[in-house]
Protein backbone atom coordinates (compact mmCIF):
# COMPACT_ATOMS: atom_id res chain seq x y z
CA UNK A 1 139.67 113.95 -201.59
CA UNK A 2 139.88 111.95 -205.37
CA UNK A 3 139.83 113.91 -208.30
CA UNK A 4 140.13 112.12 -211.55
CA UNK A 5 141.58 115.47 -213.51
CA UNK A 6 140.78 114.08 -216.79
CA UNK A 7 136.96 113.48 -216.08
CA UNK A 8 136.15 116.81 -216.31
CA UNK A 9 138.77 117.26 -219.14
CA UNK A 10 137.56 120.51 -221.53
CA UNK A 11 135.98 120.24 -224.92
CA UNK A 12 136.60 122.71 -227.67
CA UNK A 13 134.43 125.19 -227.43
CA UNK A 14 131.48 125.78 -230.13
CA UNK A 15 128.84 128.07 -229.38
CA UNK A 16 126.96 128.31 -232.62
CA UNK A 17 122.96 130.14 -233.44
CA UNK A 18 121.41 129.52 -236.99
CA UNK A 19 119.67 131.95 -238.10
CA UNK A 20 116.92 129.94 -239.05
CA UNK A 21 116.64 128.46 -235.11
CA UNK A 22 115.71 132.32 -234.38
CA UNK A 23 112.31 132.61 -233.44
CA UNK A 24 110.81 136.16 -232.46
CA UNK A 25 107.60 136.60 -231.78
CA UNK A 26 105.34 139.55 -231.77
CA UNK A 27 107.79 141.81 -234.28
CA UNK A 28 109.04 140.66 -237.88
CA UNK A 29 112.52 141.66 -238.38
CA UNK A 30 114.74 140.64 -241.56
CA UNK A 31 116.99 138.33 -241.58
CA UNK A 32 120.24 140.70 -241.82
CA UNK A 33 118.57 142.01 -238.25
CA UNK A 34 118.24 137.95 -236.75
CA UNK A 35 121.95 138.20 -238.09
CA UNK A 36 123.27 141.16 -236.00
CA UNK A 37 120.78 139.49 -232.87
CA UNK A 38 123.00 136.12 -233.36
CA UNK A 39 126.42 138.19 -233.92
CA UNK A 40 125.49 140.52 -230.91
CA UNK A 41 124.72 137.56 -228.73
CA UNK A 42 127.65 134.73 -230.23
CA UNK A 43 130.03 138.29 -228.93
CA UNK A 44 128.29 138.63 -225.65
CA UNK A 45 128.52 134.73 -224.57
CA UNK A 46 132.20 134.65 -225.78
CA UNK A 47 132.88 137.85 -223.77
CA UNK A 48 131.78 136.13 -220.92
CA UNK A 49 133.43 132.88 -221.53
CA UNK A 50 136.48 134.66 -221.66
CA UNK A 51 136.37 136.56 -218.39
CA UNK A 52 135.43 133.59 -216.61
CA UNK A 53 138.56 131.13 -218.10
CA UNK A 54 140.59 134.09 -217.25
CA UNK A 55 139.24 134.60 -213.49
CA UNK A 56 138.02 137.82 -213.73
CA UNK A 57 136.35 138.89 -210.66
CA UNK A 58 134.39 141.64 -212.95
CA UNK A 59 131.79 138.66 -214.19
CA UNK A 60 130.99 137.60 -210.82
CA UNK A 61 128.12 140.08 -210.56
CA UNK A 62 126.88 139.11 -214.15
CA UNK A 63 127.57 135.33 -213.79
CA UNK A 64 124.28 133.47 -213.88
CA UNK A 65 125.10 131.81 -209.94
CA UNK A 66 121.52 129.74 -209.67
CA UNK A 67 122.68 127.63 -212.75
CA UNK A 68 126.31 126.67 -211.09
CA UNK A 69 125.66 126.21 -207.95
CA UNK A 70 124.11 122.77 -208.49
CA UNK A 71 126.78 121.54 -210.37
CA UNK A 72 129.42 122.71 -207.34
CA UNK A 73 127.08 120.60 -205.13
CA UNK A 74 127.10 117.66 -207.16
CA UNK A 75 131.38 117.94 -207.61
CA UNK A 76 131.56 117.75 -203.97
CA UNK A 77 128.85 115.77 -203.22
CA UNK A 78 131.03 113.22 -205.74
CA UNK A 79 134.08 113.28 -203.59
CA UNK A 80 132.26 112.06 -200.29
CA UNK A 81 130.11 109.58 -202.15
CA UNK A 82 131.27 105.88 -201.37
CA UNK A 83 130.00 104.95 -205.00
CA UNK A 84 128.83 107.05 -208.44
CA UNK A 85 127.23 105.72 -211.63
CA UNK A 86 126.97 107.78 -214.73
CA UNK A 87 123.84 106.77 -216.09
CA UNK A 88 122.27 108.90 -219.09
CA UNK A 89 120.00 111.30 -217.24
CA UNK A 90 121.06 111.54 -214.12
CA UNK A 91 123.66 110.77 -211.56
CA UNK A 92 123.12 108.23 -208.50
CA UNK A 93 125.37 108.42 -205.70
CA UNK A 94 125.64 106.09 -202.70
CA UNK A 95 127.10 107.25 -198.80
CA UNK A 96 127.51 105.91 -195.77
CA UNK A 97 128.77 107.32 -192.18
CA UNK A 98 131.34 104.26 -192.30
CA UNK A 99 133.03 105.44 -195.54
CA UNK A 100 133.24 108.86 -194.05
CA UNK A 101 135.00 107.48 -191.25
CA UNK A 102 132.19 108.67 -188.73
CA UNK A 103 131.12 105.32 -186.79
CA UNK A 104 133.79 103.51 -185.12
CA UNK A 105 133.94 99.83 -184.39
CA UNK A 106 133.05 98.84 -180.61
């Protein structure tokens, strides 16, 4: 298997709600209470980024699983993939049963 570790090297992380991108609908609430909304969910999000970088089995049951599971797909579809290009909106991988060893020569 190839794994360039730096690829997937970590950004700092910023995780940041203006109060004016708050948009409720069907209520009016003051802006002190779109401010304890965007505290209460900035604390819930960093709780959970926490327990996840710190492998926490407790977030497993809580941890959105239809919104990673395509992206562990595509990291190992990337390691049997005879080529990859990055392109802006998507990612095109090429595969063939030669580079995976499967046909032999007769």
């Amino acid at each position: 298997m190839k794994y360039e570790a730096n690829y997937f090297a970590l950004k700092e992380w910023l995780f940041d709600v203006a109060a004016s991108d708050l948009v409720v609908e069907g209520a009016t609430i003051s802006d002190d209470d779109k401010a304890a909304l965007i505290k209460s969910l900035s604390e819930k999000v960093e709780e959970v980024k926490d327990q996840c970088v710190a492998g926490k089995e407790d977030i497993i049951p809580n941890f959105p699983m239809d919104t990673i599971v395509p992206f562990i797909g595509m990291f190992y579809a990337a390691q049997f993939a005879e080529k990859i290009e990055m392109k802006d909106n998507f990612v095109e991988m090429g595969a063939s049963l030669k580079h995976l060893d499967m046909l032999t020569d007769k």
